[in-house]
Protein backbone atom coordinates (compact mmCIF):
# COMPACT_ATOMS: atom_id res chain seq x y z
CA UNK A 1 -19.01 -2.07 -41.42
CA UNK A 2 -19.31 1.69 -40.43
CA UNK A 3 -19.31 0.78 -36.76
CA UNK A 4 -16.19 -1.41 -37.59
CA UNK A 5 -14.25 1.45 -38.95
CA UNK A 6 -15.74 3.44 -36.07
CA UNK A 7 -14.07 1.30 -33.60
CA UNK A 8 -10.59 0.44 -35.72
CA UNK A 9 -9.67 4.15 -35.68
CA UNK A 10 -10.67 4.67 -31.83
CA UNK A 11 -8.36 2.11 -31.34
CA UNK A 12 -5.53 3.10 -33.35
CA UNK A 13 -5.59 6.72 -32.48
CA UNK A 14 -6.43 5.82 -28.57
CA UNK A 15 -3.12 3.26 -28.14
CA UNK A 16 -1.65 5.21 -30.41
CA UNK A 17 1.77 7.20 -29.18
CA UNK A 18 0.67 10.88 -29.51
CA UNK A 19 -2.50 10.64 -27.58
CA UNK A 20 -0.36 8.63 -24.80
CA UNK A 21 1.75 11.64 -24.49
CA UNK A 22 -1.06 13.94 -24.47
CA UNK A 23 -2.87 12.60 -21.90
CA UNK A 24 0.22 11.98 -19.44
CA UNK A 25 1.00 16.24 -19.90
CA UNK A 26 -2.71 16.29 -18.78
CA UNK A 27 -2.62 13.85 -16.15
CA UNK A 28 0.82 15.92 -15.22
CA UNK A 29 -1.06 19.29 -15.58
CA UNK A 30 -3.73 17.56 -13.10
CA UNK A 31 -1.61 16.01 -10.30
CA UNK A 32 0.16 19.70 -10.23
CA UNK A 33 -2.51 21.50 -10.06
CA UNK A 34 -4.18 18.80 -7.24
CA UNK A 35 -1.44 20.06 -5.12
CA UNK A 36 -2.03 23.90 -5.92
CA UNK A 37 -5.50 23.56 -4.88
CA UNK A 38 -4.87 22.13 -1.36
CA UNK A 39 -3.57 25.47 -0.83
CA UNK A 40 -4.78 28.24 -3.12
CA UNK A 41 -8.06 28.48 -4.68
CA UNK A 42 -8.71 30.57 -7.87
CA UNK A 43 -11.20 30.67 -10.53
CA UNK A 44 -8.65 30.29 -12.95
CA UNK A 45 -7.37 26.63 -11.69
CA UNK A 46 -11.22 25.98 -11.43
CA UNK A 47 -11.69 26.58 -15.04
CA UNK A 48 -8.33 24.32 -15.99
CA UNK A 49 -9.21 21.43 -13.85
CA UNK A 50 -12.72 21.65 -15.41
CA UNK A 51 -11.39 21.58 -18.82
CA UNK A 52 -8.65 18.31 -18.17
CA UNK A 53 -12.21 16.56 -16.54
CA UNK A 54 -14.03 17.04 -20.16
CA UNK A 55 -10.70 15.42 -21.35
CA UNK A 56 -10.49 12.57 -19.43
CA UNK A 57 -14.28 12.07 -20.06
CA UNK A 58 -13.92 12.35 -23.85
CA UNK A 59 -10.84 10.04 -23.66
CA UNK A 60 -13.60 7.65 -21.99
CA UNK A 61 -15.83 7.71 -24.74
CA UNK A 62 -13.01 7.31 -26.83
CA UNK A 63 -11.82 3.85 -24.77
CA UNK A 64 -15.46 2.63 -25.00
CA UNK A 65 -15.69 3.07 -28.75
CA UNK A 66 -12.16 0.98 -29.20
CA UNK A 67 -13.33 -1.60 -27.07
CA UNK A 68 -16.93 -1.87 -28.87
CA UNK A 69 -18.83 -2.78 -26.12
CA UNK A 70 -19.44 -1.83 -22.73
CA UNK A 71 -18.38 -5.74 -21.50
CA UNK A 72 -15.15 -5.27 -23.05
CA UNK A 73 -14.64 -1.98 -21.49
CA UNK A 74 -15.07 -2.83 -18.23
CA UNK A 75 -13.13 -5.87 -18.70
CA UNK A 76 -9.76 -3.44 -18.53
CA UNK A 77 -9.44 -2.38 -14.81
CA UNK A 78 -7.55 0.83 -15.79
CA UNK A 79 -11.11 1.49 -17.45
CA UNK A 80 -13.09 0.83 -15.10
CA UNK A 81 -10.67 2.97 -12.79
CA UNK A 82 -10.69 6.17 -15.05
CA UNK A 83 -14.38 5.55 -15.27
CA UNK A 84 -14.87 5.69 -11.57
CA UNK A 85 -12.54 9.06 -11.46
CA UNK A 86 -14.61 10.69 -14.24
CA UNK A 87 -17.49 9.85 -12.68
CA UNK A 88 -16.48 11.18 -8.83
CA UNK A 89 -15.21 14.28 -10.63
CA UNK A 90 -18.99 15.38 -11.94
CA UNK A 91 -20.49 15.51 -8.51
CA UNK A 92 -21.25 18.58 -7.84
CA UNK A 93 -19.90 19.84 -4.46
CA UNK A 94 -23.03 21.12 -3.17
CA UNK A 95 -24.64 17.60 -3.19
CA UNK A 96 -21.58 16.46 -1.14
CA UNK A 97 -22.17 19.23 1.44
CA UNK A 98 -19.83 20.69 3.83
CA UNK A 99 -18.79 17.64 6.07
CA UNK A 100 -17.69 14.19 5.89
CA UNK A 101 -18.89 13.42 3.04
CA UNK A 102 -17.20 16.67 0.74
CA UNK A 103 -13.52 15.55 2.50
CA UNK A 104 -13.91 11.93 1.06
CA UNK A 105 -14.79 13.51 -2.12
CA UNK A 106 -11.97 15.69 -1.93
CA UNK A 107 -9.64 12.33 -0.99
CA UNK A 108 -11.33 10.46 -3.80
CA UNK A 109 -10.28 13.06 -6.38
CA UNK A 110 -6.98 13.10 -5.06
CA UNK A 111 -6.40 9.21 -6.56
CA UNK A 112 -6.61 10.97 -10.01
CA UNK A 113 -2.59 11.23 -9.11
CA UNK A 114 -2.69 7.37 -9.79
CA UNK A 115 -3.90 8.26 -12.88
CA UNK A 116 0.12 8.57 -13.99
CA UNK A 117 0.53 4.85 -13.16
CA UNK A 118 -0.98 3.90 -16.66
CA UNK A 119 1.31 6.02 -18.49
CA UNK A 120 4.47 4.08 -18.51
CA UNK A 121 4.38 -0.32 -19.39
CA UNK A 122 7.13 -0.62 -16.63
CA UNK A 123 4.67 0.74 -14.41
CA UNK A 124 1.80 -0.92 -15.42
CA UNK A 125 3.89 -4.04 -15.54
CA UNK A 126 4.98 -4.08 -12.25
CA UNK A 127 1.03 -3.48 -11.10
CA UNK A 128 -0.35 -6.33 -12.69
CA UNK A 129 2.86 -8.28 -11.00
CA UNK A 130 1.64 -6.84 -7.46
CA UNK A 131 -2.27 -8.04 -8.35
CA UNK A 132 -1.27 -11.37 -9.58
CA UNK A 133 1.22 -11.64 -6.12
CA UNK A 134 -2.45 -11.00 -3.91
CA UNK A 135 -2.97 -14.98 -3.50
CA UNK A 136 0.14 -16.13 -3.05
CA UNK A 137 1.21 -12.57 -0.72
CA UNK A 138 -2.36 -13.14 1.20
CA UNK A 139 -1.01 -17.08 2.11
CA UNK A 140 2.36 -15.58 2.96
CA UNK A 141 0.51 -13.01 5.20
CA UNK A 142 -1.32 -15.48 6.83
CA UNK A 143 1.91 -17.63 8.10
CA UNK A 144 3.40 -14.44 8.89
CA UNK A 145 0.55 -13.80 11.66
CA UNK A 146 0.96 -17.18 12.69
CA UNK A 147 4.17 -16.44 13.58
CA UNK A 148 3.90 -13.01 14.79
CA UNK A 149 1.31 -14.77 17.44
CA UNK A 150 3.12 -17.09 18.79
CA UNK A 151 6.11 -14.40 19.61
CA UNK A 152 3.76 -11.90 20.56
CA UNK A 153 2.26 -14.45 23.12
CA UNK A 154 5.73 -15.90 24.32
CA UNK A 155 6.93 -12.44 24.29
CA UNK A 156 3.77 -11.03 26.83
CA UNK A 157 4.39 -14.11 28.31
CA UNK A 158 7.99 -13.44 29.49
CA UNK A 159 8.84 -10.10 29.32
CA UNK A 160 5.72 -7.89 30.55
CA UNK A 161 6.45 -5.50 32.98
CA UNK A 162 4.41 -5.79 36.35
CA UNK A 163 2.34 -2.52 37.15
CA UNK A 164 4.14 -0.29 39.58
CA UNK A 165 1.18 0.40 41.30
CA UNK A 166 1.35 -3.33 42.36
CA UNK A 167 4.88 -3.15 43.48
CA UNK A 168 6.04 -2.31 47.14
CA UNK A 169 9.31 -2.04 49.06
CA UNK A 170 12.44 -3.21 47.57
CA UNK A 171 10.78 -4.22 43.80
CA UNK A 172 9.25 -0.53 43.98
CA UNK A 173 12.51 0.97 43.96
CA UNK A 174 14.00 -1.90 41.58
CA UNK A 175 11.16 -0.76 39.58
CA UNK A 176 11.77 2.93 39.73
CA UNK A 177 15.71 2.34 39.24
CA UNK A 178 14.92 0.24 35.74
CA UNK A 179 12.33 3.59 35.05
CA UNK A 180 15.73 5.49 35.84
CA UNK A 181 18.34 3.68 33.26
CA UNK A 182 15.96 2.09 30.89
CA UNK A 183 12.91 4.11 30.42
CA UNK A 184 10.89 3.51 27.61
CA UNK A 185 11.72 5.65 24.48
CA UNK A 186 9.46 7.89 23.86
CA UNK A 187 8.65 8.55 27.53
CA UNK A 188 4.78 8.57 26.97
CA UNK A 189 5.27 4.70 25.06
CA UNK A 190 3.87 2.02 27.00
CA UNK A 191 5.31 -1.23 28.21
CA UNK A 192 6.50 -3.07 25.41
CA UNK A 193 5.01 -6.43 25.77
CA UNK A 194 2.45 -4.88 28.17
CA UNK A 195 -0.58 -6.37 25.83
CA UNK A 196 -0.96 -8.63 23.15
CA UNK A 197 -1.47 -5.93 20.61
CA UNK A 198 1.50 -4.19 21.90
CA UNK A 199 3.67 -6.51 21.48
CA UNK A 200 2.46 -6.88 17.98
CA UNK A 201 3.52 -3.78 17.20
CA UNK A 202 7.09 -4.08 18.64
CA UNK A 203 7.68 -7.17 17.15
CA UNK A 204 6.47 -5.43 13.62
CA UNK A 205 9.33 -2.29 14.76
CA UNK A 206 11.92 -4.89 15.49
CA UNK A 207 10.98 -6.45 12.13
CA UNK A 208 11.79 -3.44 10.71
CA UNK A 209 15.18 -3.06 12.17
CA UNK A 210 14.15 -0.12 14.29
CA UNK A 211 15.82 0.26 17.44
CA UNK A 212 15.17 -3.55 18.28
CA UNK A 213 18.40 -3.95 20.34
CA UNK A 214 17.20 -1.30 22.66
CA UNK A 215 14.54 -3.39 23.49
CA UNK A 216 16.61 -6.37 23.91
CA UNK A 217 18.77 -3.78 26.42
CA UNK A 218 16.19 -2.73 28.60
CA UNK A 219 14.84 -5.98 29.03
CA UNK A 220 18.46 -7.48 29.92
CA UNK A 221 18.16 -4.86 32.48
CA UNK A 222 14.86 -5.86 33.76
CA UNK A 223 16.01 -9.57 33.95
CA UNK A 224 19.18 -8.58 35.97
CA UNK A 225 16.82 -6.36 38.39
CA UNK A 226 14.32 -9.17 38.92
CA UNK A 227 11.23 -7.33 37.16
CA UNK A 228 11.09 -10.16 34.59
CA UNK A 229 11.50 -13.64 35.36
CA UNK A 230 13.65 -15.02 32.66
CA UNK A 231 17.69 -14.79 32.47
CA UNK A 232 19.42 -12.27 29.90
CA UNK A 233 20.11 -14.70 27.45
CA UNK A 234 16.52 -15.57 27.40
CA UNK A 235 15.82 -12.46 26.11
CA UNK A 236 18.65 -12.30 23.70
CA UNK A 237 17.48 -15.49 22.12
CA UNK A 238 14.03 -14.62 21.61
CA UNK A 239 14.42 -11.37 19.85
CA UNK A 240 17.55 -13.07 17.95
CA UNK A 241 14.93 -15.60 16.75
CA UNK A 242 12.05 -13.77 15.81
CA UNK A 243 15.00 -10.95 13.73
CA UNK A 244 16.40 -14.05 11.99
CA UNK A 245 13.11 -15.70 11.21
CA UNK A 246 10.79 -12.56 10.26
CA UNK A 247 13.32 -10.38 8.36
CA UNK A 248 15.45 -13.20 6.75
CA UNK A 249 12.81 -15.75 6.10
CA UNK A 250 9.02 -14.40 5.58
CA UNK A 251 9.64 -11.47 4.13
CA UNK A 252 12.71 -13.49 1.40
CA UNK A 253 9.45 -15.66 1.14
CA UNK A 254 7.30 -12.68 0.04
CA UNK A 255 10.06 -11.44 -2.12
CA UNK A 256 10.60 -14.53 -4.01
CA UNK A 257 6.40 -14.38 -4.66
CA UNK A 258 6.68 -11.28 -6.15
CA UNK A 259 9.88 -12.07 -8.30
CA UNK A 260 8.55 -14.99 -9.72
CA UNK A 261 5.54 -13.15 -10.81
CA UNK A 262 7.28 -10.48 -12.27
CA UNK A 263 9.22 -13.02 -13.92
CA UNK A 264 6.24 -14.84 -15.50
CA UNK A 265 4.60 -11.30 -16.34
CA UNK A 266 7.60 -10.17 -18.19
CA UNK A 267 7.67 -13.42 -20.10
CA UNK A 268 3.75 -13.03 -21.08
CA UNK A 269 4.73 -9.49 -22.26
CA UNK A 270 7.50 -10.66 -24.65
CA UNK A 271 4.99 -13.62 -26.07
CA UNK A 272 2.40 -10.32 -26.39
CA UNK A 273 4.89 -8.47 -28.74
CA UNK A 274 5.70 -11.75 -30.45
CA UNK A 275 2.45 -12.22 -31.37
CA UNK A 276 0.36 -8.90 -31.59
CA UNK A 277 -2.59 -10.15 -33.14
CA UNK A 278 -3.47 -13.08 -31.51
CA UNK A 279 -3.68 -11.11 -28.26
CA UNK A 280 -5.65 -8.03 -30.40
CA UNK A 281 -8.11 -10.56 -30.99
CA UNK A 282 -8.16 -12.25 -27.43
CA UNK A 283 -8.94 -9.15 -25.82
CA UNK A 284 -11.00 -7.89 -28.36
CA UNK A 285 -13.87 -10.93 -28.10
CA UNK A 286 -13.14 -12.15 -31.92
């Protein structure tokens, strides 16, 4: 019965509103002074940062004793994720040593930033939508690269650009005279479709609406000078296509994934605050 009590008050002063608020100003304090210390390092930010680490380890205890058990702990991923922090945060430096191994410490601290995302329900809301969207987005992905690998072929395919050292004569100075009105932007960027993982990424930058006409120019250039074999509008098409069918299409398809999840989470949340005690008792193990 002790334990009982033990655990009810954990819980209530844990979820309750003042310690929410006192934690984010330390998780605020934190993130601050996590971008201080990339910059200036003092004793005194030492000392603070040590101090918010015994509070985010107490607050641990603190979750444990609500939950009552270590399997319903862990069965929270923001626990197990504040756990994880806590824990990275009481290695000692000098076991880390000076190389590799202290800067992925040093990164791995830096995620106690994330720490903020638990502090607002809107937040956490729209992470549990982007978790429960992985199955559906990783499906979504997958005909996505399906696409992107056909194009990318078709694309090396029709519009690589033959190497000049290859070139003699009169396609030499075609060559050079394409270099001279349609060079590649930057100048040190290689051929667009010059390799299948090169075209990847261009078809990914016209996907993003970054200067994919140019590309569509200077190929319309290299089809009128003969460096490509295919006509103008061949090239037109294509990248008309592969705009209308990656930006319109897959990613309104991954978009309407991760509505309809948010949808579905917003509508568990409302049942939640319907009926608070049923889900008390579901996550609690009673």
């Amino acid at each position: 019965m002790d334990s009982m009590n033990i655990r009810e008050k954990c819980y209530a002063f844990v979820y309750g509103k003042p310690f929410d608020v006192f934690i984010t100003i330390v998780i605020l304090v934190n993130a601050f002074l996590i971008g201080v210390q990339t910059t200036e390092q003092n004793a005194t930010i030492d000392a603070i940062q040590h101090v918010i680490l015994w509070i985010f380890t107490i607050e641990c205890l603190l979750r444990y004793l609500a939950a009552g058990n270590m399997k319903d702990y862990l069965s929270s991923g923001w626990n197990v994720f504040d756990l994880l922090l806590v824990i990275i945060g009481w290695i000692p430096p000098s076991i880390a040593g000076n190389g590799a191994t202290m800067m992925a410490l040093r990164v791995l601290r830096v995620f106690r930033v994330l720490r903020l995302l638990r502090t607002a329900s809107e937040i956490k809301l729209i992470i549990s939508v982007l978790i429960r969207s992985l199955k559906s987005l990783v499906y979504n992905g997958l005909l996505f690269l399906i696409f992107m690998y056909l194009f990318a072929v078709a694309g090396v395919s029709m519009f690589r650009l033959p190497d000049p050292a290859t070139l003699h004569g009169e396609q030499l100075q075609k060559y050079e005279q394409l270099m001279a009105e349609a060079p590649h932007s930057p100048a040190n960027s290689p051929d667009p479709y010059g390799s299948i993982d090169e075209a990847f990424f261009t078809l990914f930058r016209a996907l993003t609406g970054e200067d994919w006409t140019d590309l569509r120019y200077n190929l319309v250039t290299a089809a009128k000078y003969d460096i490509i074999s295919v006509s103008p509008s061949v090239v037109t098409i294509f990248h008309v296509i592969w705009f209308c069918i990656a930006a319109f299409l897959l990613l309104n398809l991954v978009t309407g994934a991760v509505i309809n999840n948010y949808q579905m989470s917003i509508e568990e949340a409302v049942e939640r605050k319907k009926h608070p005690e049923s889900h008390t008792e579901a996550s609690s193990g009673h």
